[in-house]
C-alpha atoms as a PDB file:
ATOM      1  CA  UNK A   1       0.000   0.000   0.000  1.00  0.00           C
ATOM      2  CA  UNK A   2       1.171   3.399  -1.085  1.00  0.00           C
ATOM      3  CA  UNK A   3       0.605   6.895  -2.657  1.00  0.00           C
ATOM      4  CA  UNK A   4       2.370   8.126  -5.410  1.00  0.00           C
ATOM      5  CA  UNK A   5       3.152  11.630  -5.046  1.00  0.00           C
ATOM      6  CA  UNK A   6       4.391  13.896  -8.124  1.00  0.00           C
ATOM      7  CA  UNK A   7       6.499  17.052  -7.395  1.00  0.00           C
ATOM      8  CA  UNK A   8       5.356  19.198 -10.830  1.00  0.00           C
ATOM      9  CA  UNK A   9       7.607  21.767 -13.122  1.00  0.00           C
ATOM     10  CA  UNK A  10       8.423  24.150 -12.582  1.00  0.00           C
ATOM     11  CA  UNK A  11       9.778  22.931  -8.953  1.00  0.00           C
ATOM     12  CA  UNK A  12      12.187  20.553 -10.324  1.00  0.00           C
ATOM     13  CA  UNK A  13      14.850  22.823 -11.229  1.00  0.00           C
ATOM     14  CA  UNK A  14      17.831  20.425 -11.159  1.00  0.00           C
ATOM     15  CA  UNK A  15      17.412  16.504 -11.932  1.00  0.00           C
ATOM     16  CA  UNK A  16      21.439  16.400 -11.041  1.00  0.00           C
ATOM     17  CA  UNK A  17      20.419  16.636  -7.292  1.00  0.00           C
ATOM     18  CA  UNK A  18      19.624  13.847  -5.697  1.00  0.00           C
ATOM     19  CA  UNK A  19      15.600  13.978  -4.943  1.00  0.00           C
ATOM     20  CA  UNK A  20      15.598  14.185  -1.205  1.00  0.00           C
ATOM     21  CA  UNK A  21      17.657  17.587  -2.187  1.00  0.00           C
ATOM     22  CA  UNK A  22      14.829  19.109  -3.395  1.00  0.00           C
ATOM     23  CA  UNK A  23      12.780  21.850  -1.075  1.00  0.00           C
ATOM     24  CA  UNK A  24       9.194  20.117  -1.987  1.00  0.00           C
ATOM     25  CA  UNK A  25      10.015  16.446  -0.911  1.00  0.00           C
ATOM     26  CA  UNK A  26      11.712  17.537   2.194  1.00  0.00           C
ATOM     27  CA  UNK A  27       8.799  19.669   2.925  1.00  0.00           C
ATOM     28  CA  UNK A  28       6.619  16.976   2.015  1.00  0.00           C
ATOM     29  CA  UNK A  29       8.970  14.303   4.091  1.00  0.00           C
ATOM     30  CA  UNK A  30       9.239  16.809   7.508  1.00  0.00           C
ATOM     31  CA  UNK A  31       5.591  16.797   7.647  1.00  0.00           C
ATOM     32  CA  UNK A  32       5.212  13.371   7.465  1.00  0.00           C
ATOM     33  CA  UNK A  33       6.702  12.728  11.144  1.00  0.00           C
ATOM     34  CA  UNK A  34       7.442   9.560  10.978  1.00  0.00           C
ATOM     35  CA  UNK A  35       3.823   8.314   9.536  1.00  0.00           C
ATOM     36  CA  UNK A  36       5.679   7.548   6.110  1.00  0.00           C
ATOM     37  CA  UNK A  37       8.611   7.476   4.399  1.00  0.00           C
ATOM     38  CA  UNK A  38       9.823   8.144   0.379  1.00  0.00           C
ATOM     39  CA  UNK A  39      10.233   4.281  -0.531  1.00  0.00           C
ATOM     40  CA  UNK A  40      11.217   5.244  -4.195  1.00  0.00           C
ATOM     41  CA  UNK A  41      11.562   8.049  -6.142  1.00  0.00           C
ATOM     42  CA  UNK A  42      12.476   8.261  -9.553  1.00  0.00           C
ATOM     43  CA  UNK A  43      13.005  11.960 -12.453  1.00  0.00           C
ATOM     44  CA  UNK A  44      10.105  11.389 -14.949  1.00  0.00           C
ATOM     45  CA  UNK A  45       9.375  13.766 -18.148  1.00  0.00           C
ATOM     46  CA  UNK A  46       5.778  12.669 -18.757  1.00  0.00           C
ATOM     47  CA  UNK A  47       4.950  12.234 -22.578  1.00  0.00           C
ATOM     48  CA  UNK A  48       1.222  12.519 -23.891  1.00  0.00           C
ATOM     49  CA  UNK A  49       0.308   8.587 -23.477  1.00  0.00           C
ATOM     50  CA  UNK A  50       1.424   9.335 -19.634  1.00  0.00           C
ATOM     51  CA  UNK A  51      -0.797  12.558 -19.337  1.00  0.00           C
ATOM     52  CA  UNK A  52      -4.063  10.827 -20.938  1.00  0.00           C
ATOM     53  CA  UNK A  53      -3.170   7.124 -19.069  1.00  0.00           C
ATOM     54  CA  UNK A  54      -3.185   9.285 -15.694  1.00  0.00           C
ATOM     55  CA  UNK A  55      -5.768  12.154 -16.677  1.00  0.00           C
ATOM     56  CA  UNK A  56      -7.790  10.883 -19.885  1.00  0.00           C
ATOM     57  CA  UNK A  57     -10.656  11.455 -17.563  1.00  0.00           C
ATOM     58  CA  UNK A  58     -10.609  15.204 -17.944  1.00  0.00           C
ATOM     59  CA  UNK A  59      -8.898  15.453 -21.719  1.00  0.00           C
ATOM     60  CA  UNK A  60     -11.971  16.941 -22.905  1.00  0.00           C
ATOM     61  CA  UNK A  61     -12.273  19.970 -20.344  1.00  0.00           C
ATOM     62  CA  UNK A  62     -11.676  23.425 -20.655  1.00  0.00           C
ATOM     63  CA  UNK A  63      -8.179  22.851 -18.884  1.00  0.00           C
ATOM     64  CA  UNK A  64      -6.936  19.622 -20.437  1.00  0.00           C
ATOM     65  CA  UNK A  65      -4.311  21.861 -23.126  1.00  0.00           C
ATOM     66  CA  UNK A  66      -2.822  24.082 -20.220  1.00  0.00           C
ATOM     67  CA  UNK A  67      -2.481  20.762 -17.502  1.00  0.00           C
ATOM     68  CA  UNK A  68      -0.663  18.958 -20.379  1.00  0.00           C
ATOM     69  CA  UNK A  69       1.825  22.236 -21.150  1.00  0.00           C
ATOM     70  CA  UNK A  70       2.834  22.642 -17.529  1.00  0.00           C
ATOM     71  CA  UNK A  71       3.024  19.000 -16.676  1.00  0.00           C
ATOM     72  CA  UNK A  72       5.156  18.730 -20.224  1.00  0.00           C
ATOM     73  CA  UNK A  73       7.354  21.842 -19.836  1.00  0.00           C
ATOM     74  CA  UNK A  74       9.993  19.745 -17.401  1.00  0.00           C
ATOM     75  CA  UNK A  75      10.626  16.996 -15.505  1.00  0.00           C
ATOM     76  CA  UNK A  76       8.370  15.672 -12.365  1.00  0.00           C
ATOM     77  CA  UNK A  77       9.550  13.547  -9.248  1.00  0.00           C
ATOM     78  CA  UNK A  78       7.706  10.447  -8.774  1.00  0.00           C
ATOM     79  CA  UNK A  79       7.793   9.416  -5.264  1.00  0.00           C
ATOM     80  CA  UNK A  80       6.118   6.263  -3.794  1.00  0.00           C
ATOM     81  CA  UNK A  81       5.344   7.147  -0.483  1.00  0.00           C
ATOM     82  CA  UNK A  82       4.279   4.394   2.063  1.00  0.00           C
ATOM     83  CA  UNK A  83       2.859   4.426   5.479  1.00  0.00           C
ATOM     84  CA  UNK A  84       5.534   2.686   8.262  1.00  0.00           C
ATOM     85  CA  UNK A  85       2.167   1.060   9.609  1.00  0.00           C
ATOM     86  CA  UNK A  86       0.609  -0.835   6.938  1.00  0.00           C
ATOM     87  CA  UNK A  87      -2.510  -1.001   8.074  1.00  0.00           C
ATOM     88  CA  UNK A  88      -3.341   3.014   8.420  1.00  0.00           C
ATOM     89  CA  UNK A  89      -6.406   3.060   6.757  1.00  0.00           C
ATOM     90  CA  UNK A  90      -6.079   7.204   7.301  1.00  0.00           C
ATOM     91  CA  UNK A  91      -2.724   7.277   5.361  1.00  0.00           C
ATOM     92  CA  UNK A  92      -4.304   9.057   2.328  1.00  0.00           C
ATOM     93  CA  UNK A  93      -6.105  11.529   4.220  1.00  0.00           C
ATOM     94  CA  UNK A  94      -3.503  11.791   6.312  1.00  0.00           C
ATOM     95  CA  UNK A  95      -0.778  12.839   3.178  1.00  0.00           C
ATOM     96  CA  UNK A  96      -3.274  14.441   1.370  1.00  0.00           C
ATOM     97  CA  UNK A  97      -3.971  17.028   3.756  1.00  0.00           C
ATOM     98  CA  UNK A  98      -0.361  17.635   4.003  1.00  0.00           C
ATOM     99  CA  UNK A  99      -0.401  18.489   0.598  1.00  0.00           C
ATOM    100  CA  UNK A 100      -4.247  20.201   0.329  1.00  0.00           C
ATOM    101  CA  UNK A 101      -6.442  20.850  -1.912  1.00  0.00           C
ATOM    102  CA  UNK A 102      -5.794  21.382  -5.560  1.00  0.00           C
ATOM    103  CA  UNK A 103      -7.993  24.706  -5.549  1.00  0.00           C
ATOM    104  CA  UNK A 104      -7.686  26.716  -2.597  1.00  0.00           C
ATOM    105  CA  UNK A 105      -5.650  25.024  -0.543  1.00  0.00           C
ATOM    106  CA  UNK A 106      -5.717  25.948   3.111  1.00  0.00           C
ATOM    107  CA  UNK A 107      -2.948  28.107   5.289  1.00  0.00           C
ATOM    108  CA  UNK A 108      -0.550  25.170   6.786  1.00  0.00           C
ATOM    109  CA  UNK A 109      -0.899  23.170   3.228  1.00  0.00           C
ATOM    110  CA  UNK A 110       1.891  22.131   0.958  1.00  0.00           C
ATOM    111  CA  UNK A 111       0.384  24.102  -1.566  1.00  0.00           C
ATOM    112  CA  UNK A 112      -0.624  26.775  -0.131  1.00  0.00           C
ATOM    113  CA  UNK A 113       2.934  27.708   0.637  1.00  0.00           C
ATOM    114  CA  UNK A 114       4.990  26.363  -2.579  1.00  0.00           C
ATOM    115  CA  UNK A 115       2.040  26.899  -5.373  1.00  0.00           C
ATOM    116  CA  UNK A 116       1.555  29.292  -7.258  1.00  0.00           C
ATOM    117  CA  UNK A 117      -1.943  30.815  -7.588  1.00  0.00           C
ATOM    118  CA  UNK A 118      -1.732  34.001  -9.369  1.00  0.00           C
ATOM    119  CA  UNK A 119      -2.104  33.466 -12.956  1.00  0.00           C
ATOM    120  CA  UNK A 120      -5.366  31.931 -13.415  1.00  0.00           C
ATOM    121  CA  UNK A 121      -3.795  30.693 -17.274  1.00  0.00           C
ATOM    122  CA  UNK A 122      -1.599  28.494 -15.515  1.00  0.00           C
ATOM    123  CA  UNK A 123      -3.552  25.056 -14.637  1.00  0.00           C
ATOM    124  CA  UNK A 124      -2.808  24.122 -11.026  1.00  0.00           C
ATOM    125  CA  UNK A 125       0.451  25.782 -10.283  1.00  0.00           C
ATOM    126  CA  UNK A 126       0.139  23.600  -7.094  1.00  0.00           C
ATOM    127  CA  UNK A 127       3.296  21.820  -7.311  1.00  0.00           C
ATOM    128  CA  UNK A 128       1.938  18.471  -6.083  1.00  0.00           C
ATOM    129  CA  UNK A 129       0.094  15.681  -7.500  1.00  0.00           C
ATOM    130  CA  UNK A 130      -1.127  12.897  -4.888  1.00  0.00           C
ATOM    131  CA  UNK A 131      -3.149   9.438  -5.509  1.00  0.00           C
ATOM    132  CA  UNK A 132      -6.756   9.945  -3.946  1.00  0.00           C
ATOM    133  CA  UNK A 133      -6.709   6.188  -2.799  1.00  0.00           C
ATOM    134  CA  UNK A 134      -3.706   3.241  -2.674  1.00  0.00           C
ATOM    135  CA  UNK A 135      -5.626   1.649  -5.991  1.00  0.00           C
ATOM    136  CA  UNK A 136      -5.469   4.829  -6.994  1.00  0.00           C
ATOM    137  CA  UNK A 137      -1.173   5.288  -6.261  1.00  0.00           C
ATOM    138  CA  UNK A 138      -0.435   1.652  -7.645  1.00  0.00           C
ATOM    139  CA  UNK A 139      -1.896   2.315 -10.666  1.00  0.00           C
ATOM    140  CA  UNK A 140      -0.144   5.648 -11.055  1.00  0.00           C
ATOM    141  CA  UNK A 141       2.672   3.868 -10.206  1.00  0.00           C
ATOM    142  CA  UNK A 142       2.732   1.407 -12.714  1.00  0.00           C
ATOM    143  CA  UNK A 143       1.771   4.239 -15.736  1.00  0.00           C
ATOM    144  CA  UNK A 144       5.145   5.831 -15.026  1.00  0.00           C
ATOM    145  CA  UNK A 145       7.642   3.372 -13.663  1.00  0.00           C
ATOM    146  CA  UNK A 146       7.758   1.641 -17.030  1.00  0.00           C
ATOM    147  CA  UNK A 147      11.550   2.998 -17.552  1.00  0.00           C
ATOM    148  CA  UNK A 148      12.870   1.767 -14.349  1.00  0.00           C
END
């Protein structure tokens, strides 16, 4: 069981650094607390098939052109993120307030402090994808850890 977190461009500035270098995932891994820990990570530059495998649900929104160009104009972090209990049932609530919600996030959230919110032509500036379930997080998973 595990969530699969993605830290989006622009916040991968250097894929030279090692991941746990990089300001988002320690964020992300301080306010964790010992609930969960980075079990592998792994630089990803998502192509098309990735962005409709993961997101074909929306392709035909409003959005769908703009999520593709930021999610296309780097590279992401793919994390797999487990809980050190195995049975926390709360594990995905747990992480994914940590991280908050893609619109609005609230004060304390990961994306309320690294996002970006003031261009409403960027699509979710947010910085952060997260599974909404473990099904959810393998399946992600699997989409993009083809190449390792």
């Amino acid at each position: 069981m595990f969530v699969t977190v993605l830290i989006k461009p622009p916040f991968v500035n250097d894929v030279s650094q090692p991941v746990i270098d990089n300001p988002l995932v320690q964020a992300l891994l301080e306010r964790l607390n010992g609930r969960g820990l980075m079990a592998q990570s792994f630089v990803h530059y998502l192509t098309h098939q990735d962005m409709y495998d993961m997101y074909g649900h929306v392709s035909n929104t409003p959005f769908w052109t703009r999520m593709v160009a930021l999610y296309q104009s780097g590279p992401c972090l793919v994390l797999k993120i487990q809980p050190t209990v195995p049975e926390d049932t709360e594990f995905v609530s747990f992480i994914r307030g940590i991280i908050g919600a893609s619109v609005n996030p609230a004060e304390g959230t990961l994306r309320r402090q690294f996002g970006d919110f003031s261009n409403p032509n960027i699509w979710h500036n947010n910085g952060f994808h997260c599974s909404d379930s473990y099904e959810a997080g393998e399946r992600e998973w699997g989409l993009l850890a083809y190449r390792l």
